[in-house]
PDB file of N, CA and C in Angstrom:
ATOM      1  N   UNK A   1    -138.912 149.091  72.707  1.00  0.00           N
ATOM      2  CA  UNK A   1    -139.137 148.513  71.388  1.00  0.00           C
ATOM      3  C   UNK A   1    -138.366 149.321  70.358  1.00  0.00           C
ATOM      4  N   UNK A   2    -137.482 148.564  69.482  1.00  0.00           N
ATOM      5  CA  UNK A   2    -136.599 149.125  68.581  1.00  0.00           C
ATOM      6  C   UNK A   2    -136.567 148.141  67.381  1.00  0.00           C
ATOM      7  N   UNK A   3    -137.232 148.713  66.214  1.00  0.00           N
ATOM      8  CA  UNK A   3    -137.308 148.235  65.206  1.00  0.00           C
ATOM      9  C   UNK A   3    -136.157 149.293  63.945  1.00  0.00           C
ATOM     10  N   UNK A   4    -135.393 148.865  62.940  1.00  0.00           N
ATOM     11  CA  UNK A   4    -134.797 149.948  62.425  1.00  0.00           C
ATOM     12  C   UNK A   4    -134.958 149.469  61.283  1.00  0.00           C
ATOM     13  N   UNK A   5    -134.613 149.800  60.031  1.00  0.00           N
ATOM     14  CA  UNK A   5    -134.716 150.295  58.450  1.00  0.00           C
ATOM     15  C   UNK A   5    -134.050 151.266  57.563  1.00  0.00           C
ATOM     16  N   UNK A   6    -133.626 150.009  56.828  1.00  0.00           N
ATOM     17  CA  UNK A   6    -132.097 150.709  55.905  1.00  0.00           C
ATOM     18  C   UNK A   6    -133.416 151.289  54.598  1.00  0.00           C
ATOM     19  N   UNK A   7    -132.189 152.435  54.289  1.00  0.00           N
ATOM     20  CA  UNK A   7    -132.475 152.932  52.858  1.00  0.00           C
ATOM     21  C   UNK A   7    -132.945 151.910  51.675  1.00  0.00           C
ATOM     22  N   UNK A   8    -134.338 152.394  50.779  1.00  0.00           N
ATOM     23  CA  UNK A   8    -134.888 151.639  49.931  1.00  0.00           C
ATOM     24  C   UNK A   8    -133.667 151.773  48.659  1.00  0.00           C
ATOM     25  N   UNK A   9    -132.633 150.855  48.885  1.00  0.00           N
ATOM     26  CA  UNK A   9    -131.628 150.598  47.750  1.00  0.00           C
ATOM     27  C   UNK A   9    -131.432 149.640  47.186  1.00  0.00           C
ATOM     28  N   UNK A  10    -132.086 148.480  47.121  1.00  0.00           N
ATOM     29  CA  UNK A  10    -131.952 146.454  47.075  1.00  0.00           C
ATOM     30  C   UNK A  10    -132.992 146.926  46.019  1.00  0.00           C
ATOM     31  N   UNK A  11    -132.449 146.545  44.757  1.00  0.00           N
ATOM     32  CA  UNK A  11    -133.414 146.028  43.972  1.00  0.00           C
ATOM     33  C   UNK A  11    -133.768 144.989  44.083  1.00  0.00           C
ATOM     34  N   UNK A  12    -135.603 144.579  43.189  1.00  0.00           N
ATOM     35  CA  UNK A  12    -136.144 143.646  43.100  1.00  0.00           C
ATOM     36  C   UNK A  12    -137.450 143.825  42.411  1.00  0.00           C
ATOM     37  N   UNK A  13    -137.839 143.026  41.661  1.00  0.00           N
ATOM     38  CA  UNK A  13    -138.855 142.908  41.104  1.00  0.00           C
ATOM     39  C   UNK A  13    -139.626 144.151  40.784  1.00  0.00           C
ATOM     40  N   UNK A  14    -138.411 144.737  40.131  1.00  0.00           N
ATOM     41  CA  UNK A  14    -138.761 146.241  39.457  1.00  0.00           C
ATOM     42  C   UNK A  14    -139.157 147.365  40.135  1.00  0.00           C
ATOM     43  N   UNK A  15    -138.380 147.149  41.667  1.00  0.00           N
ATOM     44  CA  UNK A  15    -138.816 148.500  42.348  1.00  0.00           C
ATOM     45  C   UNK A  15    -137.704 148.238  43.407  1.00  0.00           C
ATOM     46  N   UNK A  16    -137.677 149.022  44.186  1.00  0.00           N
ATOM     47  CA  UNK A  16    -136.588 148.683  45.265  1.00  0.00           C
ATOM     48  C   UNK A  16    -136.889 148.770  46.698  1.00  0.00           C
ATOM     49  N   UNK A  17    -136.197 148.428  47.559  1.00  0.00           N
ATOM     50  CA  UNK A  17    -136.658 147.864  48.751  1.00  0.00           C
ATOM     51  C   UNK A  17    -135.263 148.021  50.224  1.00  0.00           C
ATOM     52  N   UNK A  18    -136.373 148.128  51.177  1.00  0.00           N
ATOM     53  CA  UNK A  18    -135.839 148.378  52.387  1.00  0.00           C
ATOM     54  C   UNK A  18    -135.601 147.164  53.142  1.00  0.00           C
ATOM     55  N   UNK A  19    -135.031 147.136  54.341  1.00  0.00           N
ATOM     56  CA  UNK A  19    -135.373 146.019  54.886  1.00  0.00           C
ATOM     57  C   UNK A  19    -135.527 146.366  56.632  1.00  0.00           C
ATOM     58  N   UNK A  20    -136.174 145.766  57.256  1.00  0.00           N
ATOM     59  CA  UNK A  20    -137.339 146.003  58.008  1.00  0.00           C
ATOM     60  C   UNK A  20    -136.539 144.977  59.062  1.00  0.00           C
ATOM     61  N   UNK A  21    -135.823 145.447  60.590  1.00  0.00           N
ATOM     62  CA  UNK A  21    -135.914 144.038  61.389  1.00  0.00           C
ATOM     63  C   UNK A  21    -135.870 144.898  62.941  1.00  0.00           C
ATOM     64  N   UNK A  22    -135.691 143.365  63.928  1.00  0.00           N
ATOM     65  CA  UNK A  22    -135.633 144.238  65.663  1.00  0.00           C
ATOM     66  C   UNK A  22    -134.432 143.807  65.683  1.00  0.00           C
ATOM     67  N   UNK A  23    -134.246 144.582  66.816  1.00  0.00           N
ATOM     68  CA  UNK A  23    -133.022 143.762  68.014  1.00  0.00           C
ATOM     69  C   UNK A  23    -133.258 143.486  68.709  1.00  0.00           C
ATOM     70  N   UNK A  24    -134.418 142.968  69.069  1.00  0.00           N
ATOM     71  CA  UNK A  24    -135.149 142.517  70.170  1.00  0.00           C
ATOM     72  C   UNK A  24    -135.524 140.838  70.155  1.00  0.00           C
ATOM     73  N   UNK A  25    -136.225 140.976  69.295  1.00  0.00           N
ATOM     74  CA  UNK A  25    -136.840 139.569  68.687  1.00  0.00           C
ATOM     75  C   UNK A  25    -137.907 139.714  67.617  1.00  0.00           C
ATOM     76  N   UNK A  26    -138.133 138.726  66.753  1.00  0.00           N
ATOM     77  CA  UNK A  26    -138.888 138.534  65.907  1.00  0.00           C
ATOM     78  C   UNK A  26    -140.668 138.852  66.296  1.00  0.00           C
ATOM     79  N   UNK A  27    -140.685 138.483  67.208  1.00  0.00           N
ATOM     80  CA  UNK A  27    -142.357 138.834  67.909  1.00  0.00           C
ATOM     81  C   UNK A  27    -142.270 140.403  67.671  1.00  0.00           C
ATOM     82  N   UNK A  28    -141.580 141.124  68.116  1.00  0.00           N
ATOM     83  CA  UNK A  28    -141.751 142.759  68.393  1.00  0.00           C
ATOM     84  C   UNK A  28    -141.465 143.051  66.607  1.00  0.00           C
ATOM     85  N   UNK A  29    -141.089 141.901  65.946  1.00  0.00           N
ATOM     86  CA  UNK A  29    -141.163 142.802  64.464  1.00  0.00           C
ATOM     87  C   UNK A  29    -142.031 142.112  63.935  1.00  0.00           C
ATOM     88  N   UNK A  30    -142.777 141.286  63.959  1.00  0.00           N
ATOM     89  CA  UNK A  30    -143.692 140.714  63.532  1.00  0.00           C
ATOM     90  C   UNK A  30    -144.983 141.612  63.722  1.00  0.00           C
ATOM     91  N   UNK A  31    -145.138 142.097  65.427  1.00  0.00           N
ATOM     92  CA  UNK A  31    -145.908 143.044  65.462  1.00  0.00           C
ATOM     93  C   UNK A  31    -146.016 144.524  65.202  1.00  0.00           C
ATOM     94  N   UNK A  32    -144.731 144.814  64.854  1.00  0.00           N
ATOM     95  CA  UNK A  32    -144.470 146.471  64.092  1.00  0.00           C
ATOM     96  C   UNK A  32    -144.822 145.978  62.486  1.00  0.00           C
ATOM     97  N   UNK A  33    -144.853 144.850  62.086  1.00  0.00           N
ATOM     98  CA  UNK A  33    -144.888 144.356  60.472  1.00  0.00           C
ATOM     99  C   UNK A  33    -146.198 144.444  60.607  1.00  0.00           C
ATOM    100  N   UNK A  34    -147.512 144.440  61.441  1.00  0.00           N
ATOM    101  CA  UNK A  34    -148.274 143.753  61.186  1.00  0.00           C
ATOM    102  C   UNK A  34    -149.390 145.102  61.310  1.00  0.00           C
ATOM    103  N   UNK A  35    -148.634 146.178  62.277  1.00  0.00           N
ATOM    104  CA  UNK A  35    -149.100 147.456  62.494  1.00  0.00           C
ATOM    105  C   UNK A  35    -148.868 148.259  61.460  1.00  0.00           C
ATOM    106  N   UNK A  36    -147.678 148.096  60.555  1.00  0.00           N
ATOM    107  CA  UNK A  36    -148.041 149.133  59.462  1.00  0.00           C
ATOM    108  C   UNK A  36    -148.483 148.478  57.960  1.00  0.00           C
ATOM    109  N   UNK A  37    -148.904 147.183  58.476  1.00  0.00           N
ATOM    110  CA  UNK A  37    -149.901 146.737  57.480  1.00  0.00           C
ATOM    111  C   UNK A  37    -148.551 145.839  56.461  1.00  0.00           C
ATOM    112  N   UNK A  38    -147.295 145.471  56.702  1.00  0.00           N
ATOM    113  CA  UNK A  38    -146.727 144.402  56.157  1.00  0.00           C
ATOM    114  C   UNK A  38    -146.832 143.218  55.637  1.00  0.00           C
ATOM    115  N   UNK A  39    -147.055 142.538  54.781  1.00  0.00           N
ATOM    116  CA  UNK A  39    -147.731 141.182  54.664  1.00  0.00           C
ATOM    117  C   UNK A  39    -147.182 140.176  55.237  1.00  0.00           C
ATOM    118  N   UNK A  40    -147.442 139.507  55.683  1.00  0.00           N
ATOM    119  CA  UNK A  40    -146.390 138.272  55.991  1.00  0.00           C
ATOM    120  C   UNK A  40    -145.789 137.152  54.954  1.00  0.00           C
ATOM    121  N   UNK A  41    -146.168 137.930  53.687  1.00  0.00           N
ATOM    122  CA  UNK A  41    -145.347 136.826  53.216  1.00  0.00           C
ATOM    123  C   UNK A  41    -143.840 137.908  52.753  1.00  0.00           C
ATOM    124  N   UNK A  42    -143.935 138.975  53.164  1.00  0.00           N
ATOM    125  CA  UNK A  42    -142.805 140.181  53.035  1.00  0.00           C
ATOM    126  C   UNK A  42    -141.626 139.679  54.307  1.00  0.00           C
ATOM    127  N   UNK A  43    -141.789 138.369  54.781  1.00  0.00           N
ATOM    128  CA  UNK A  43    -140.965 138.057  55.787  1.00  0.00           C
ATOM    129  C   UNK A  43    -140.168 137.305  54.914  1.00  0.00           C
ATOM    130  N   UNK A  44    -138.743 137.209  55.303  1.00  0.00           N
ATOM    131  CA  UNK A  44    -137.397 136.436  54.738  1.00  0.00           C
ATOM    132  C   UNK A  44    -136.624 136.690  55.868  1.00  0.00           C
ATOM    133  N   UNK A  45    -136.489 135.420  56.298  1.00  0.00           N
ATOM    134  CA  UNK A  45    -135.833 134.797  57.294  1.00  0.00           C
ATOM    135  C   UNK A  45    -135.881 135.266  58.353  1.00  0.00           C
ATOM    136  N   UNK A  46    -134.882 136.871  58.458  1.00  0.00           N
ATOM    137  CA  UNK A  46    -134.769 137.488  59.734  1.00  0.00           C
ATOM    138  C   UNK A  46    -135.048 138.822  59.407  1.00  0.00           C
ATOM    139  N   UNK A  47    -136.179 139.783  58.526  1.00  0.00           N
ATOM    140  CA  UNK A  47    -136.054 140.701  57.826  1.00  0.00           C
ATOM    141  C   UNK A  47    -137.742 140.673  57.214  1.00  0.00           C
ATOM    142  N   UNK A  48    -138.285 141.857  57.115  1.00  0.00           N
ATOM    143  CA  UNK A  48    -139.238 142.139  56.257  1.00  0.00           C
ATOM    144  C   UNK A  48    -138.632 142.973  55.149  1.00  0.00           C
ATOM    145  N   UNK A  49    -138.927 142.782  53.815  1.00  0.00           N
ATOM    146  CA  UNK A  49    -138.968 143.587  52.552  1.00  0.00           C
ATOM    147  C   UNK A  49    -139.885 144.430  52.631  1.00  0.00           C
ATOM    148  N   UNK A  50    -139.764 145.836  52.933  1.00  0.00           N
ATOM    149  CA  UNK A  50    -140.109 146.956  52.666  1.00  0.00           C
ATOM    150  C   UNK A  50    -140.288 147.507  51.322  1.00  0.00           C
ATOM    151  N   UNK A  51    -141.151 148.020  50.282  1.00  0.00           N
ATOM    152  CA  UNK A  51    -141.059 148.621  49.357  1.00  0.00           C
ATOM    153  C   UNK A  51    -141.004 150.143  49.406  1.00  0.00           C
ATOM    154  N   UNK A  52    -140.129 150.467  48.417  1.00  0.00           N
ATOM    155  CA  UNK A  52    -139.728 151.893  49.200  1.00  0.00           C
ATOM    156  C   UNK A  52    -140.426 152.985  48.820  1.00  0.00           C
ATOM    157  N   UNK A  53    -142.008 152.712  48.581  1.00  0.00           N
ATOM    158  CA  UNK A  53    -143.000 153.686  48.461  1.00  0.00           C
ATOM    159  C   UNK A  53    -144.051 153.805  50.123  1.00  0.00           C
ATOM    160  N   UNK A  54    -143.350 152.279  50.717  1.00  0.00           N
ATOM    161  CA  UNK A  54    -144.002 152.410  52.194  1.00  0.00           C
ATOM    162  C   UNK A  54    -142.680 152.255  52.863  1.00  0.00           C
ATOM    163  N   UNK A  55    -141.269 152.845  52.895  1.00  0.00           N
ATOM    164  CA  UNK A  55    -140.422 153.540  53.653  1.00  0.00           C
ATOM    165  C   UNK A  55    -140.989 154.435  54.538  1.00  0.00           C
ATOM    166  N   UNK A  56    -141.526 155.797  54.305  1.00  0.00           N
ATOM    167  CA  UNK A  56    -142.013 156.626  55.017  1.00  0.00           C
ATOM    168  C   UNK A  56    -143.150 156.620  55.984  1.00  0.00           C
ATOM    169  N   UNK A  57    -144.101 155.263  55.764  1.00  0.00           N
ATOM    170  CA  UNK A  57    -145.054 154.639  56.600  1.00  0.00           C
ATOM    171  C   UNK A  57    -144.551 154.134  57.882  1.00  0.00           C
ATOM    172  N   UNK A  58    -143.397 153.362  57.762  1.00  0.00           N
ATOM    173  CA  UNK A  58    -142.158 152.748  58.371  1.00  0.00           C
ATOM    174  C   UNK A  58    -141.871 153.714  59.356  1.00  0.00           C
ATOM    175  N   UNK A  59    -141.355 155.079  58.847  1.00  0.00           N
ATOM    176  CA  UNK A  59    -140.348 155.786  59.774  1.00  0.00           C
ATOM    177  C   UNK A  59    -141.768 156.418  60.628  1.00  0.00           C
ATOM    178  N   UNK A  60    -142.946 156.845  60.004  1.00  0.00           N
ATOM    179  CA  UNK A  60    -143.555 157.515  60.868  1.00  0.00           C
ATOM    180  C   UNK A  60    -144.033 156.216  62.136  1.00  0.00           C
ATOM    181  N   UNK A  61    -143.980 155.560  61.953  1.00  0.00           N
ATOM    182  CA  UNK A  61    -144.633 154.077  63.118  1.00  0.00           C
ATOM    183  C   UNK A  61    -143.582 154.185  63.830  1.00  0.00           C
ATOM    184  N   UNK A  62    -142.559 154.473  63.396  1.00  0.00           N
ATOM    185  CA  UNK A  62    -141.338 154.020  64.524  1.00  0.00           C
ATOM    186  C   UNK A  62    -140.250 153.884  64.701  1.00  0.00           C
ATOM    187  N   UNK A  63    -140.141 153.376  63.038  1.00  0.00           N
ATOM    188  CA  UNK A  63    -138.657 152.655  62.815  1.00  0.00           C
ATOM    189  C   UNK A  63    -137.818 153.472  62.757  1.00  0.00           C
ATOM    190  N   UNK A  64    -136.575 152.826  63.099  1.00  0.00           N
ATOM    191  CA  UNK A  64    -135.486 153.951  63.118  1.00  0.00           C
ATOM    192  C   UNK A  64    -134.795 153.774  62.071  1.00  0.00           C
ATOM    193  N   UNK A  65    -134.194 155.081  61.244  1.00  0.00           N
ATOM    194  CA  UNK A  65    -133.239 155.040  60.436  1.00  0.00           C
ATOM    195  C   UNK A  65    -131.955 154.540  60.129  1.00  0.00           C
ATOM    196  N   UNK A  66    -131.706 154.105  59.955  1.00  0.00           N
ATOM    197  CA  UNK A  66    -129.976 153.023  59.861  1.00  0.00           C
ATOM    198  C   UNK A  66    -129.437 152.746  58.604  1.00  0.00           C
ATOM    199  N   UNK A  67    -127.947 152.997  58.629  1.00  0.00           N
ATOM    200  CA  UNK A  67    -127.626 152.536  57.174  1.00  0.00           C
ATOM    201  C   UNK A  67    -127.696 150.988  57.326  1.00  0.00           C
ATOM    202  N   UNK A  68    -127.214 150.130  55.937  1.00  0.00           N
ATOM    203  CA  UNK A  68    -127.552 148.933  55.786  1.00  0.00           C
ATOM    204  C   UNK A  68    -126.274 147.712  56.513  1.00  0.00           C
ATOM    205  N   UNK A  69    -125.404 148.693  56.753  1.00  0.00           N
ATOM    206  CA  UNK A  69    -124.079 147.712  57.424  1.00  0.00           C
ATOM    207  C   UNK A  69    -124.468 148.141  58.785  1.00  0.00           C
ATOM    208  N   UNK A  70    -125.471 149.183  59.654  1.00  0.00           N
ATOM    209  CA  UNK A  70    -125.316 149.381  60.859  1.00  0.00           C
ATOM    210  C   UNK A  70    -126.212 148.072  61.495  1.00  0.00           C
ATOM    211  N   UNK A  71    -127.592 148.114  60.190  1.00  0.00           N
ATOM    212  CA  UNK A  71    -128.948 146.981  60.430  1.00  0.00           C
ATOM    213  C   UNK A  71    -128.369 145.954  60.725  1.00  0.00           C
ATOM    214  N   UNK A  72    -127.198 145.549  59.611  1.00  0.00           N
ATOM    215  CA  UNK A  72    -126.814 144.247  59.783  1.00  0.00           C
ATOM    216  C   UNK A  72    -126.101 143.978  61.250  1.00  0.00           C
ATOM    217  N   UNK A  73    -125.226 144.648  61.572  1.00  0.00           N
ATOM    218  CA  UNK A  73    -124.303 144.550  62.711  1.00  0.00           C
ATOM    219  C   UNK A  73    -125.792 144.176  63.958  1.00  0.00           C
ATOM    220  N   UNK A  74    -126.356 145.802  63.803  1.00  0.00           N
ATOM    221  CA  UNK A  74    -127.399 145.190  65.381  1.00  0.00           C
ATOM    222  C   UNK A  74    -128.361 144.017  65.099  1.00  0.00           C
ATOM    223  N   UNK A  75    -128.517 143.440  63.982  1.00  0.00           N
ATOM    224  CA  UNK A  75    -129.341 141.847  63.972  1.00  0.00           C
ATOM    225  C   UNK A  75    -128.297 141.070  64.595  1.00  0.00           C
ATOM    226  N   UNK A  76    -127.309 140.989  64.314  1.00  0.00           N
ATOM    227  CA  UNK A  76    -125.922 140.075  64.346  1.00  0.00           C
ATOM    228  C   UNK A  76    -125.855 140.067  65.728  1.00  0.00           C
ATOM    229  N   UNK A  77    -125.569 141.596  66.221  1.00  0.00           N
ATOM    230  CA  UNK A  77    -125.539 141.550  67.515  1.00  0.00           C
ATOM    231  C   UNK A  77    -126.642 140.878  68.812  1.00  0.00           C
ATOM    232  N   UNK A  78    -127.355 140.942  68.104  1.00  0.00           N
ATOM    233  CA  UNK A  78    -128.842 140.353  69.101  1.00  0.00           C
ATOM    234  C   UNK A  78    -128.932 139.260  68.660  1.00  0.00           C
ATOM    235  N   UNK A  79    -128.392 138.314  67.849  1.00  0.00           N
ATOM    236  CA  UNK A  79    -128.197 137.110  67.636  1.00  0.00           C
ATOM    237  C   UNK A  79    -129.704 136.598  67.281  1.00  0.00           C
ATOM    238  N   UNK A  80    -130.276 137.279  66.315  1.00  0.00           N
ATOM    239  CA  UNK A  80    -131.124 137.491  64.948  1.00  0.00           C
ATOM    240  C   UNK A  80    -130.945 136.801  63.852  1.00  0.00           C
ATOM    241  N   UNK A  81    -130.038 137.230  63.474  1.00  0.00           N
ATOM    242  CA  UNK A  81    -129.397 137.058  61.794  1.00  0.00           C
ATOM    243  C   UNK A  81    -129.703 135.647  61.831  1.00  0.00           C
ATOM    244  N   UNK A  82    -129.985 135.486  60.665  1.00  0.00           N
ATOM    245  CA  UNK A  82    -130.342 134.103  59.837  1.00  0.00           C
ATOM    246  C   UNK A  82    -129.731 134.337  58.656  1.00  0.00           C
ATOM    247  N   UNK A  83    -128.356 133.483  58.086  1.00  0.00           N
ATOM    248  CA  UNK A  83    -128.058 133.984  56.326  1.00  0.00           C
ATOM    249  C   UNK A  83    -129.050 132.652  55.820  1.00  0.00           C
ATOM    250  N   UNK A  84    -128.509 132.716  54.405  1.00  0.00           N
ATOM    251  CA  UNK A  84    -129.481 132.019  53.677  1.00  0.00           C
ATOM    252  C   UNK A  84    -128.844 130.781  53.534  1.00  0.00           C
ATOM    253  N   UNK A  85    -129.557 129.585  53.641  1.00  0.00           N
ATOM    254  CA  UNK A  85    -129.180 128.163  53.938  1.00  0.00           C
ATOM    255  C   UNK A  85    -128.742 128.300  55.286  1.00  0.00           C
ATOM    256  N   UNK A  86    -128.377 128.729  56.018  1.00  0.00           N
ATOM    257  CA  UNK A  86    -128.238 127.919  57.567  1.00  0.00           C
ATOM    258  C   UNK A  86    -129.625 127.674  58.046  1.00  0.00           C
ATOM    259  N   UNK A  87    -128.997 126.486  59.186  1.00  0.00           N
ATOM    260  CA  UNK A  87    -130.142 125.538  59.447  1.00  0.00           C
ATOM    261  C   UNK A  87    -130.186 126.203  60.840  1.00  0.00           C
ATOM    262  N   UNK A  88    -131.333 125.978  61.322  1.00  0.00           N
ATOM    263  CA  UNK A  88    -132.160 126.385  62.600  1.00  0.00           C
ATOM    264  C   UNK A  88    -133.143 125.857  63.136  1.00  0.00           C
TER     265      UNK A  88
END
């Protein structure tokens, strides 16, 4: 089980944010989302929004550290990735 998490740098709604995914599948991040207490409505598309005051909740559960072009590549690679408007 390999869940990873980029640096809280994405602004939004006045605070900033991580983002949260597997390379595995959505089930194994659904259930690491759900273990460190993630909401589900913190899900977008292929990705949980992390707020980056529960970053460090994140890394102690599990997640691994990654910059934000490495996250993207291993979603991509595991054929994950969802952009915004494609259909599925």
């Amino acid at each position: 089980m390999t869940v990873y998490i980029d640096p809280p740098v994405w602004p939004g709604h006045g605070r900033l944010w991580s983002h949260l995914v597997s390379d595995v599948s959505y089930e194994e991040l659904h259930a690491f989302a759900a273990r460190i207490g993630a909401p589900e409505r913190a899900f977008e598309r292929d990705h949980y929004d992390v707020p980056a005051h529960r970053y460090a909740d994140a890394v102690a559960a599990g997640a691994v550290e990654v910059g934000s072009k490495e996250l993207v590549r291993r979603l991509t690679e595991a054929g994950l990735r969802r952009r915004k408007g494609a259909v599925r």
